[in-house]
N, C-alpha and C. Protein backbone atom coordinates (compact mmCIF):
# COMPACT_ATOMS: atom_id res chain seq x y z
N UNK A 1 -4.63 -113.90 -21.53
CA UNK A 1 -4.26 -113.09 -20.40
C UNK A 1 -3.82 -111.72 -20.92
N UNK A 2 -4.36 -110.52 -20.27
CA UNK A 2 -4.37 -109.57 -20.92
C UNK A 2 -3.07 -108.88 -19.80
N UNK A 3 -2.15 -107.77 -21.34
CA UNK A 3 -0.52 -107.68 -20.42
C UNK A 3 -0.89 -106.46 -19.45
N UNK A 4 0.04 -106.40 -18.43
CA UNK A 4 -0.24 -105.07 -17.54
C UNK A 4 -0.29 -104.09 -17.95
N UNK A 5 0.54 -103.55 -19.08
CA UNK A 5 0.96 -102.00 -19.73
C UNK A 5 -0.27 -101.56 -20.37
N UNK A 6 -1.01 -102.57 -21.02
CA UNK A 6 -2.25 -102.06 -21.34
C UNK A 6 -3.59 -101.70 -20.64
N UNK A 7 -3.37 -101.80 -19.31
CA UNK A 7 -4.71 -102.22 -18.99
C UNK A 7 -5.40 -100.16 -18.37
N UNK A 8 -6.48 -100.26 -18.78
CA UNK A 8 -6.93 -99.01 -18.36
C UNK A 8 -7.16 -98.30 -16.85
N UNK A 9 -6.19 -97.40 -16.36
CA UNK A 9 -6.19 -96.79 -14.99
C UNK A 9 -7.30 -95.50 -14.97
N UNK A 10 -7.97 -95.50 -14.28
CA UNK A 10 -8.50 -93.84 -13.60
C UNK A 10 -7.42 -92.51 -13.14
N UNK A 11 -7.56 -91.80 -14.15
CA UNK A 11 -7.08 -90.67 -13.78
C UNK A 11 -6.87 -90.04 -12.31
N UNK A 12 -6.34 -89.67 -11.37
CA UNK A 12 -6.56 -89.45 -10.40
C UNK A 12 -7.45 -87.49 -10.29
N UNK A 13 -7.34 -86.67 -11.52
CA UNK A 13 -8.47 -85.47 -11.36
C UNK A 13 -8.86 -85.41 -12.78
N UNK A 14 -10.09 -84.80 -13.80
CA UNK A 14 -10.24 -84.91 -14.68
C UNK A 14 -9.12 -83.89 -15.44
N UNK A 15 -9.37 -84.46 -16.93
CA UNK A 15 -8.29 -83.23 -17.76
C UNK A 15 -9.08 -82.00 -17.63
N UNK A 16 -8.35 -80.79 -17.98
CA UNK A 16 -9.04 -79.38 -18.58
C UNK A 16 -9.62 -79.86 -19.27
N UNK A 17 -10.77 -78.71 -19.40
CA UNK A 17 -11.81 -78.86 -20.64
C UNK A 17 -11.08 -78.01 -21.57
N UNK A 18 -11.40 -78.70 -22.67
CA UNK A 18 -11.00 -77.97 -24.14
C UNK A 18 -11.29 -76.63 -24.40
N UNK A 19 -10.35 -75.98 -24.60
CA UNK A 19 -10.37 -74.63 -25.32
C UNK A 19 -11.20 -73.21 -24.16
N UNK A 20 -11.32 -73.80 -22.52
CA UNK A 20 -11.46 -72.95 -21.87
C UNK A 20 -10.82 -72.74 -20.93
N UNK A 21 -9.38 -72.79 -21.30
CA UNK A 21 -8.63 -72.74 -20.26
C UNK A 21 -8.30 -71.17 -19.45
N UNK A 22 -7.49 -70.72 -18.48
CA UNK A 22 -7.22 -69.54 -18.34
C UNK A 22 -6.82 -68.99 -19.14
N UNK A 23 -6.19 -68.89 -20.32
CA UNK A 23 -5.27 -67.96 -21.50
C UNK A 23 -6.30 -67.61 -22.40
N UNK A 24 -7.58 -68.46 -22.47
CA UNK A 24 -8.97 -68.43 -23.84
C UNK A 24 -9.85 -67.50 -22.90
N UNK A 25 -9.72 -67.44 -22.04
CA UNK A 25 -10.55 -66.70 -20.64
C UNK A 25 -9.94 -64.87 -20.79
N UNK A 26 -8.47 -65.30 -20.46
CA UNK A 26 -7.62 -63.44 -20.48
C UNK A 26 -8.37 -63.47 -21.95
N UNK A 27 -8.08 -63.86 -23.44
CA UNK A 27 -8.33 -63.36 -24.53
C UNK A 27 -9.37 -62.58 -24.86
N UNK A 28 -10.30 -63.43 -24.23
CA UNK A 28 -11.46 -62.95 -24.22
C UNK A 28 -11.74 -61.58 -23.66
N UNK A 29 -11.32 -61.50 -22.32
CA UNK A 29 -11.30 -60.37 -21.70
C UNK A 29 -10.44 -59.49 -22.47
N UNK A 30 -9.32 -59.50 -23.17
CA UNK A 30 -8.60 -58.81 -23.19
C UNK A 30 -9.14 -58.05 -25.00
N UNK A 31 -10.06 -59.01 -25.44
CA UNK A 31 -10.39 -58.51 -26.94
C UNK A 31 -11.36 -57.35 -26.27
N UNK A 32 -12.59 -57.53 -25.49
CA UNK A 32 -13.59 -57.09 -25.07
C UNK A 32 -13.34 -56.18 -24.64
N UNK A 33 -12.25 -55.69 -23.34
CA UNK A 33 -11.91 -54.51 -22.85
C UNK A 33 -11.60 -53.69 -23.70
N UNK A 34 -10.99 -54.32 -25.14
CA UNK A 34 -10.67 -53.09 -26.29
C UNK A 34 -11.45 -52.57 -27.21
N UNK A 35 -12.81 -53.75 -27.16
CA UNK A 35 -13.78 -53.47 -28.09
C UNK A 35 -14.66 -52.46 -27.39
N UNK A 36 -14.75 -52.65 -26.19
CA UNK A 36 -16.03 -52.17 -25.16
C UNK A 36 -15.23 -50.35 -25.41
N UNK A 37 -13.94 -50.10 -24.84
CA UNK A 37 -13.32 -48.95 -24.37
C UNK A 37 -12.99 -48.33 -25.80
N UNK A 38 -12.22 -48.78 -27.20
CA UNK A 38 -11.90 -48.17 -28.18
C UNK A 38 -12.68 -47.92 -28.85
N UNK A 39 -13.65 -49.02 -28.99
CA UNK A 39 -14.63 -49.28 -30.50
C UNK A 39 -16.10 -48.97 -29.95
N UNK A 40 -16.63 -49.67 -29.59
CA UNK A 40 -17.95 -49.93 -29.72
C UNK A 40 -19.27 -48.93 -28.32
N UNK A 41 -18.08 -49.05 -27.38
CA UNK A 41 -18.20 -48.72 -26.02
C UNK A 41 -18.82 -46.98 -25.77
N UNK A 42 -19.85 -47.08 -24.94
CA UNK A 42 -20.06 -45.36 -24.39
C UNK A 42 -19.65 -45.82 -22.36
N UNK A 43 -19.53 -44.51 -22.60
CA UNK A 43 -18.91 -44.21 -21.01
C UNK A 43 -20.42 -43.91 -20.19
N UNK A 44 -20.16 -44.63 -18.80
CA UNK A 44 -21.25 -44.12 -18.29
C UNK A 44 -20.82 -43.53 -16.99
N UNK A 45 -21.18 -42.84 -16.02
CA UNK A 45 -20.63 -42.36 -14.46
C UNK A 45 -21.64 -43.22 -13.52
N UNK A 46 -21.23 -44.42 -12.61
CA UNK A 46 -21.42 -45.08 -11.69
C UNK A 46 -21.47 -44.42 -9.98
N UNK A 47 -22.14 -44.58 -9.78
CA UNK A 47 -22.80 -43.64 -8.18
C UNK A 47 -22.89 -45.16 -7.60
N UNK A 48 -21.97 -45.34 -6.63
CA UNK A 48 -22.21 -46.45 -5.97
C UNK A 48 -22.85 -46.45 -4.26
N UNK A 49 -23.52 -46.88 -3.74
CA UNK A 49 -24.04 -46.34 -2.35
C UNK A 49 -22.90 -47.07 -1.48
N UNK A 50 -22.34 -45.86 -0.68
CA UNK A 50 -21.79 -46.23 0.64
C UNK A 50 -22.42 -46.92 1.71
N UNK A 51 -22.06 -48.29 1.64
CA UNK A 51 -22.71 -48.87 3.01
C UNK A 51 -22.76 -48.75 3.65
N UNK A 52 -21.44 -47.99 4.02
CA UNK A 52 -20.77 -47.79 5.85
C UNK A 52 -21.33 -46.42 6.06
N UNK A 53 -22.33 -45.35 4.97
CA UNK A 53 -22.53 -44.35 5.55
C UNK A 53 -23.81 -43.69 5.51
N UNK A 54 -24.96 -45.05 5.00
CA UNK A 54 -26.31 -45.10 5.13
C UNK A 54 -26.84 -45.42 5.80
N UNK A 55 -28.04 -45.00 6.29
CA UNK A 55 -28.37 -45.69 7.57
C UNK A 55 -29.54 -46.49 7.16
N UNK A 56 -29.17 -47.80 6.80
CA UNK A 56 -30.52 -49.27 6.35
C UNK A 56 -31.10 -49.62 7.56
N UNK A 57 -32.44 -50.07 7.20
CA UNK A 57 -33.26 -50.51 8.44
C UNK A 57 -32.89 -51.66 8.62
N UNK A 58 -32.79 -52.12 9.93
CA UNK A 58 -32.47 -53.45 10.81
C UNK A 58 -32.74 -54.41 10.29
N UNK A 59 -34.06 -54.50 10.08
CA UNK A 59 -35.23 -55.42 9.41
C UNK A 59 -35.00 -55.65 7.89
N UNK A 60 -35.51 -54.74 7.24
CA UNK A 60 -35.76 -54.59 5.82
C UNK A 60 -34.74 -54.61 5.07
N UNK A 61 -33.64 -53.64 5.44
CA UNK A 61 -32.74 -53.39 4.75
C UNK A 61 -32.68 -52.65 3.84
N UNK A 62 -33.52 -51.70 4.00
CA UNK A 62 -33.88 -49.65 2.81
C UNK A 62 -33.35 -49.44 3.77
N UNK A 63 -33.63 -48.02 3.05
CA UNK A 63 -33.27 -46.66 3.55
C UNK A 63 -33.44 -45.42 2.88
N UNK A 64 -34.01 -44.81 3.85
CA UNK A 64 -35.35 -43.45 3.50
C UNK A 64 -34.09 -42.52 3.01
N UNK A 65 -32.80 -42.27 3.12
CA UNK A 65 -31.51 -41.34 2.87
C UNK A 65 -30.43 -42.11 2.32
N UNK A 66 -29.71 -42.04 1.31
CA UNK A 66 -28.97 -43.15 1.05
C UNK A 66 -27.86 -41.67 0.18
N UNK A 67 -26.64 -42.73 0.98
CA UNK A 67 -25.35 -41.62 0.70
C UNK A 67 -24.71 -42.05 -0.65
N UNK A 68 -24.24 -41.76 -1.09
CA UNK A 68 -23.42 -42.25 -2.28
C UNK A 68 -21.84 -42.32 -2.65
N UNK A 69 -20.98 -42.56 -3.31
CA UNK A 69 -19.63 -42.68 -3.33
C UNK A 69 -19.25 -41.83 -3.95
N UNK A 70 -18.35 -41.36 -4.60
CA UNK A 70 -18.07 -40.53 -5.33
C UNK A 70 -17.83 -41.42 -6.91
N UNK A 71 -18.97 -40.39 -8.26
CA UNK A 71 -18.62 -41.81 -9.18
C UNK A 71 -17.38 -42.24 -9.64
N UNK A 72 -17.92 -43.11 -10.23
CA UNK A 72 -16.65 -44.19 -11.01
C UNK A 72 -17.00 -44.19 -12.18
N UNK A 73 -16.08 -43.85 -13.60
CA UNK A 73 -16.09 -44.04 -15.17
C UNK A 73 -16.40 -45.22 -15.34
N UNK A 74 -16.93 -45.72 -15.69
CA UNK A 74 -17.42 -47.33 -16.67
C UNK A 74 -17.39 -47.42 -18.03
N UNK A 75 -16.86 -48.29 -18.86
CA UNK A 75 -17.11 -48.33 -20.07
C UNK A 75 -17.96 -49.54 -20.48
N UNK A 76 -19.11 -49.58 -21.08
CA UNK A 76 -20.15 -50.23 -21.11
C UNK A 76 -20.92 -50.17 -22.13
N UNK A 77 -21.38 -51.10 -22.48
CA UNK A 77 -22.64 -50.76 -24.09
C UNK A 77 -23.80 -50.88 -23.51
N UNK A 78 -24.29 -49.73 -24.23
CA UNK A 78 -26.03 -49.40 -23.74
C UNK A 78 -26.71 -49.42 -25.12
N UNK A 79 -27.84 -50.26 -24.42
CA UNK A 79 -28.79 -50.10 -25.07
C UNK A 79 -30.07 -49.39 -24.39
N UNK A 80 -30.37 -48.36 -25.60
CA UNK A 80 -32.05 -47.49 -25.56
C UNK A 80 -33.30 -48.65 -25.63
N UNK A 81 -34.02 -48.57 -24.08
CA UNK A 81 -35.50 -49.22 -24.73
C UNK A 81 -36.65 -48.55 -25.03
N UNK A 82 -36.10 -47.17 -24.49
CA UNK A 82 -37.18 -46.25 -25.07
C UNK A 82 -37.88 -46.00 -24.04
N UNK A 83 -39.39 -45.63 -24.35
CA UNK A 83 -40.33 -44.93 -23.25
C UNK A 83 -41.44 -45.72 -22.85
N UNK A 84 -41.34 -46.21 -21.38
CA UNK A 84 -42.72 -47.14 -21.24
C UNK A 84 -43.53 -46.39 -20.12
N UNK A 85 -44.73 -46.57 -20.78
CA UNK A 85 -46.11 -45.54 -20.67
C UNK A 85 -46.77 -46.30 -19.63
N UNK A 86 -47.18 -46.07 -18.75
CA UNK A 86 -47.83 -46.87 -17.38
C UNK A 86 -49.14 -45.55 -16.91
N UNK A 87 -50.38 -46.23 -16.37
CA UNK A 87 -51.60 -45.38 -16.40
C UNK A 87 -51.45 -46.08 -14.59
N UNK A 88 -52.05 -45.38 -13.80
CA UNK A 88 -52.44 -45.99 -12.35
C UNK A 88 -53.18 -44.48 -12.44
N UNK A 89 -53.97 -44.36 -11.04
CA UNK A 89 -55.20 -43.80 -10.14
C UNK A 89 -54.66 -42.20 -10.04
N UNK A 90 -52.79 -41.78 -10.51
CA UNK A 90 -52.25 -40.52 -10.61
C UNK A 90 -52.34 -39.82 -11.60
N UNK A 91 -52.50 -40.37 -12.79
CA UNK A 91 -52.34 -40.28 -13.71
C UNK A 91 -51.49 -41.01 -15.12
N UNK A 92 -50.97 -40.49 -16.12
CA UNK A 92 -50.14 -41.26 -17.07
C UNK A 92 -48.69 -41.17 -16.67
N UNK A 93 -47.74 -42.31 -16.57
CA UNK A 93 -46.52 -42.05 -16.39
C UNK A 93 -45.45 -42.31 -17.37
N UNK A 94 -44.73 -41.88 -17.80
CA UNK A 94 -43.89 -41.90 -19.22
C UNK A 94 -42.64 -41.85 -18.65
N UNK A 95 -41.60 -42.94 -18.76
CA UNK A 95 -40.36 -43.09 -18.39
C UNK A 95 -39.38 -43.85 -19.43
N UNK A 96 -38.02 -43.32 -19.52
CA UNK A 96 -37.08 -43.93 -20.33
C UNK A 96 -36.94 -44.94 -19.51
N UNK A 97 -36.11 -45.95 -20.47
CA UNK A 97 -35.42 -46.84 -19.93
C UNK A 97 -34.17 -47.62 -20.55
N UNK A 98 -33.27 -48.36 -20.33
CA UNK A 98 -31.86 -48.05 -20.79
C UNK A 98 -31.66 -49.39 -20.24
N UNK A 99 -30.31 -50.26 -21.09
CA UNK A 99 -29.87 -51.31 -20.22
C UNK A 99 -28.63 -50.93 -20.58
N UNK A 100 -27.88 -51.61 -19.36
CA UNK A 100 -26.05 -51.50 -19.41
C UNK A 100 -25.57 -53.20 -19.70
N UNK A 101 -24.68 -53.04 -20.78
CA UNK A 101 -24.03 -54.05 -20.36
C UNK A 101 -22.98 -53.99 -20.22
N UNK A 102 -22.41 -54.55 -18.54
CA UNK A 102 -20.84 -54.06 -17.82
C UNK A 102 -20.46 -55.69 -18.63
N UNK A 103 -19.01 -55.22 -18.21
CA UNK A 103 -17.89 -56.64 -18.27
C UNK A 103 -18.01 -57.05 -17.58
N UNK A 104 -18.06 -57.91 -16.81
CA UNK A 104 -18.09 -58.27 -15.70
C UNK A 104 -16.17 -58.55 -14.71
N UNK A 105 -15.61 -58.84 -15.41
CA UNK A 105 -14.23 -59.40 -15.27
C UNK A 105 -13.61 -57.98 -15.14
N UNK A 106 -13.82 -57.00 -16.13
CA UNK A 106 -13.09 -56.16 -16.19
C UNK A 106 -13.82 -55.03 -14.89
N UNK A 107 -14.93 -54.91 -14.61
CA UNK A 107 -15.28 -53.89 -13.47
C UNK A 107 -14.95 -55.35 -11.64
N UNK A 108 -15.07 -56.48 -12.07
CA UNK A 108 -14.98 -56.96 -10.52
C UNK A 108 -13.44 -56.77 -10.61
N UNK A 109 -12.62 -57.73 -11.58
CA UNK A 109 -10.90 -57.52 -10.90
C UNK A 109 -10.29 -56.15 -11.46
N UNK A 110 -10.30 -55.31 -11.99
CA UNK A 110 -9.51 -53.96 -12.68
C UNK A 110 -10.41 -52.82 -11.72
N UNK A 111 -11.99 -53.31 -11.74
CA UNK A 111 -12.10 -51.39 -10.88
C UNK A 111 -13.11 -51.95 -9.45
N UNK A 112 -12.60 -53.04 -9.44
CA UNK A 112 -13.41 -53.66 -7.68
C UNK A 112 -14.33 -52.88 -7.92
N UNK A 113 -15.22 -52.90 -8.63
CA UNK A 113 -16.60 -52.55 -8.52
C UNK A 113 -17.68 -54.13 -8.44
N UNK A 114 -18.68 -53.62 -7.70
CA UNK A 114 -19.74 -54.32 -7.95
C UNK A 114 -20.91 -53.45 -7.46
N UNK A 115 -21.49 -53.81 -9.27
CA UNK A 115 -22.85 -53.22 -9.78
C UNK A 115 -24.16 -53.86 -8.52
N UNK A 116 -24.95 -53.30 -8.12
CA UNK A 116 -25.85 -53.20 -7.35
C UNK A 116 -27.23 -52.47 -7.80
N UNK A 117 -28.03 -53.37 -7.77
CA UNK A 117 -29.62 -52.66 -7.47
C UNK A 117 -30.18 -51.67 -7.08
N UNK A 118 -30.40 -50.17 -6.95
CA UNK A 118 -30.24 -49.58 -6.25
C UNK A 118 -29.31 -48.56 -6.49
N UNK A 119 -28.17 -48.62 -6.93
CA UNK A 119 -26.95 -47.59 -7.57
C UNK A 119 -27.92 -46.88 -8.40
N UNK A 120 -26.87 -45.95 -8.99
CA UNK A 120 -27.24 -45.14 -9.86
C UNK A 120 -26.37 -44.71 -10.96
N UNK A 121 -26.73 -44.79 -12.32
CA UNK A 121 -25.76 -44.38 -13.49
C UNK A 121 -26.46 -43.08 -13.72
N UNK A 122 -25.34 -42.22 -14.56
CA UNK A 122 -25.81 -41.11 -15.15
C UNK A 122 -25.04 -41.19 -17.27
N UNK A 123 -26.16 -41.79 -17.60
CA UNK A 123 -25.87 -41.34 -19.18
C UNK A 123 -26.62 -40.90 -20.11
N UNK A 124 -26.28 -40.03 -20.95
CA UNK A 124 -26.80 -38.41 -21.61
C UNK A 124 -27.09 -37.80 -20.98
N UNK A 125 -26.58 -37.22 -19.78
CA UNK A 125 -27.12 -36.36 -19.33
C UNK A 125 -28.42 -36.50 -18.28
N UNK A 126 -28.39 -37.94 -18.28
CA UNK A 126 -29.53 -37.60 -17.15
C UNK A 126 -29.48 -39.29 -16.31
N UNK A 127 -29.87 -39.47 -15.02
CA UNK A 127 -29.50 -40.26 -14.04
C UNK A 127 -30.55 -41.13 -14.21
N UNK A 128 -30.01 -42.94 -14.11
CA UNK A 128 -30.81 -43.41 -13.90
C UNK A 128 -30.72 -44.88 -13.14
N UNK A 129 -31.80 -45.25 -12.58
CA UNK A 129 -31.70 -46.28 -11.39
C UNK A 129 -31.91 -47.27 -11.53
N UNK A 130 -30.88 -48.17 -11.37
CA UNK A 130 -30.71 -49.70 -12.10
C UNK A 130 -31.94 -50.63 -10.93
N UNK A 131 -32.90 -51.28 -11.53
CA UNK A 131 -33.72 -52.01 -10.47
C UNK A 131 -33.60 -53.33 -10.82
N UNK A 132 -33.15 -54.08 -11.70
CA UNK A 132 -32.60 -55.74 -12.08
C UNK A 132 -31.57 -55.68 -13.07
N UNK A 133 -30.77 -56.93 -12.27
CA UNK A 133 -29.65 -57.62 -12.68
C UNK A 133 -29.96 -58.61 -13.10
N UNK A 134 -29.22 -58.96 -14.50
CA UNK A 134 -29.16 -60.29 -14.59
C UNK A 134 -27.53 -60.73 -15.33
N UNK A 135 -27.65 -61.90 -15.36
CA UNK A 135 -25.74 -62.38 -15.93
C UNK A 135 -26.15 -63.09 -17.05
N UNK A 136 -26.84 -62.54 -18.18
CA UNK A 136 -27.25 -63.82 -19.31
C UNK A 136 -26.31 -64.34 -20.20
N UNK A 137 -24.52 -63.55 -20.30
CA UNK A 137 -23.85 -64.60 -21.28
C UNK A 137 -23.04 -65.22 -20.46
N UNK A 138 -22.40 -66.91 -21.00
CA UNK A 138 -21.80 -67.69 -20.04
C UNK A 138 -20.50 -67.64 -21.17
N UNK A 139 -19.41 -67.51 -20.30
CA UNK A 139 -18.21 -67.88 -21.24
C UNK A 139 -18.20 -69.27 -21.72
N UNK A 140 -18.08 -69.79 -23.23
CA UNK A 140 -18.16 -70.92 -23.54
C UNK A 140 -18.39 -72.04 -23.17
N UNK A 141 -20.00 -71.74 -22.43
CA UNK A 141 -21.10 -72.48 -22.51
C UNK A 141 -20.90 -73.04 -20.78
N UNK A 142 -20.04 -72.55 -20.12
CA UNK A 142 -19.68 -72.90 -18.58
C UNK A 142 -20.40 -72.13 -17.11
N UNK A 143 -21.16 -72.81 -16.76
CA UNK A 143 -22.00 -72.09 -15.48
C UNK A 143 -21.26 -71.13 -14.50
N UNK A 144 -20.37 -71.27 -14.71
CA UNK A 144 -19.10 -70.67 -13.50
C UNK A 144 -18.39 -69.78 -14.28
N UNK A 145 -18.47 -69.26 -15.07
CA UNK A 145 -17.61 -68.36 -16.08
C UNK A 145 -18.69 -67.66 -16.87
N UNK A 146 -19.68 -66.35 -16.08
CA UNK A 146 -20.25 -65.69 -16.55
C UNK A 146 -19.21 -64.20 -16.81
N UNK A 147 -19.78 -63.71 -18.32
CA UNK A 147 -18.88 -62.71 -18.91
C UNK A 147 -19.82 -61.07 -18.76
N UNK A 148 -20.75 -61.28 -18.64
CA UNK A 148 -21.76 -60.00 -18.73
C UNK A 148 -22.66 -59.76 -17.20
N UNK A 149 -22.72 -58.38 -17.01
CA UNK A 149 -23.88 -58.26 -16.02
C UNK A 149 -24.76 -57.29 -16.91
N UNK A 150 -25.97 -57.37 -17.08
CA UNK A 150 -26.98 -56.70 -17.73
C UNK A 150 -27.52 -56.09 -16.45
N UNK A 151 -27.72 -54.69 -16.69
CA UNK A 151 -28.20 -53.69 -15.54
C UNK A 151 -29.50 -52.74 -16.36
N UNK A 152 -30.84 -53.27 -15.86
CA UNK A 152 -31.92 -52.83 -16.69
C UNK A 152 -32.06 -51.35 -15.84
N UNK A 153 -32.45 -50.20 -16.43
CA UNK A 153 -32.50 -49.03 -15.63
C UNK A 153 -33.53 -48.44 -15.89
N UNK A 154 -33.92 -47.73 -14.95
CA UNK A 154 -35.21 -46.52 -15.56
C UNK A 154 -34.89 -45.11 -15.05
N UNK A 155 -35.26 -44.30 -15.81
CA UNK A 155 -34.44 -42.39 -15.49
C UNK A 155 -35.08 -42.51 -14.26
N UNK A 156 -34.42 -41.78 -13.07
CA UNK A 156 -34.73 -41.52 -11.86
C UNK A 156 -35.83 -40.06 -11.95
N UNK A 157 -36.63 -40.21 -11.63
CA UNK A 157 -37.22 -39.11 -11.04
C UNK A 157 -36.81 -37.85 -10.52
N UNK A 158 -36.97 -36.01 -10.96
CA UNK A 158 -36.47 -35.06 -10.18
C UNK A 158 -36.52 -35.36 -8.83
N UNK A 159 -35.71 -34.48 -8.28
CA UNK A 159 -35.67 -34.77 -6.45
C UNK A 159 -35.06 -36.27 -5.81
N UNK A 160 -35.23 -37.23 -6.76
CA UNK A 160 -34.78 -38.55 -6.07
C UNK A 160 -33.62 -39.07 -6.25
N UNK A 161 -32.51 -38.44 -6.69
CA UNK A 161 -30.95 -38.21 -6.66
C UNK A 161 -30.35 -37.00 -7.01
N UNK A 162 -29.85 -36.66 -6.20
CA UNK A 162 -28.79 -35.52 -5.83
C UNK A 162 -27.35 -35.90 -6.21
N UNK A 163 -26.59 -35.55 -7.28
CA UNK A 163 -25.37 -35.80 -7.59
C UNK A 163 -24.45 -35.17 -7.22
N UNK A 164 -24.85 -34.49 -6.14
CA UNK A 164 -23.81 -33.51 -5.53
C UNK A 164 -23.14 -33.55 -3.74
């Protein structure tokens, strides 16, 4: 007969998972915000579009005029991809292209930003228009604890943003 004190109960919620608790989470953030801003980091200027003062189609959801915010400083690591060469029925087209990688933690809770499709960065000197997002690092290995937004960009075209 096996004694009561031993016998195995069900937890009533699971334990934390190891080593990702909230305090391994701030660290993280808190190494990165210093690496991104002191060390490693270039500044970029964020043009965010005013929702409340564009006028989007009903349907679609463009818009032929699109207003903008006044920017916001970002500190972010970029990477150069250089110049991709595209031929169509106009002729040859030659465009930079650039990726950002934001914090994610540090621009949603410290500067309530959220990066959008469609925005516009300006770095070296010249503007350019983020057309895909993606979130490819996961904080220690957890679906729900993404640390990066990757913002792929291409230089905007004269005439097709006005920074003023």
């Amino acid at each position: 007969m096996a004694k009561k004190k031993n016998q195995w109960t069900q937890p009533e919620a699971p334990p934390p998972p190891l080593f990702t608790g909230q305090k391994e989470k701030d660290l993280v953030k808190q190494v990165n915000d210093e690496l991104i801003e002191r060390v490693i980091g270039q500044t970029v200027l964020y043009y965010p579009i005013s929702v409340e003062h564009t006028n989007f189609h009903p349907l679609y959801g463009e818009a032929l005029k699109k207003t903008f915010l006044p920017p916001i400083r970002v500190h972010a690591l970029v990477s150069w991809e250089g110049y991709k060469t595209t031929t169509n029925n106009f002729g040859i087209d030659r465009r930079p292209s650039i990726t950002i990688h934001f914090h994610k933690r540090r621009l949603v809770e410290d500067q309530e930003l959220f990066v959008r499709e469609g925005d516009f960065v300006l770095f070296d000197n010249s503007h350019f228009e983020i057309v895909s997002l993606m979130e490819p690092k996961l904080l220690f290995g957890d679906a729900y604890s993404t640390m990066e937004i990757a913002a792929k960009c291409i230089k905007a075209r004269d005439g097709i943003f006005d920074a003023k």
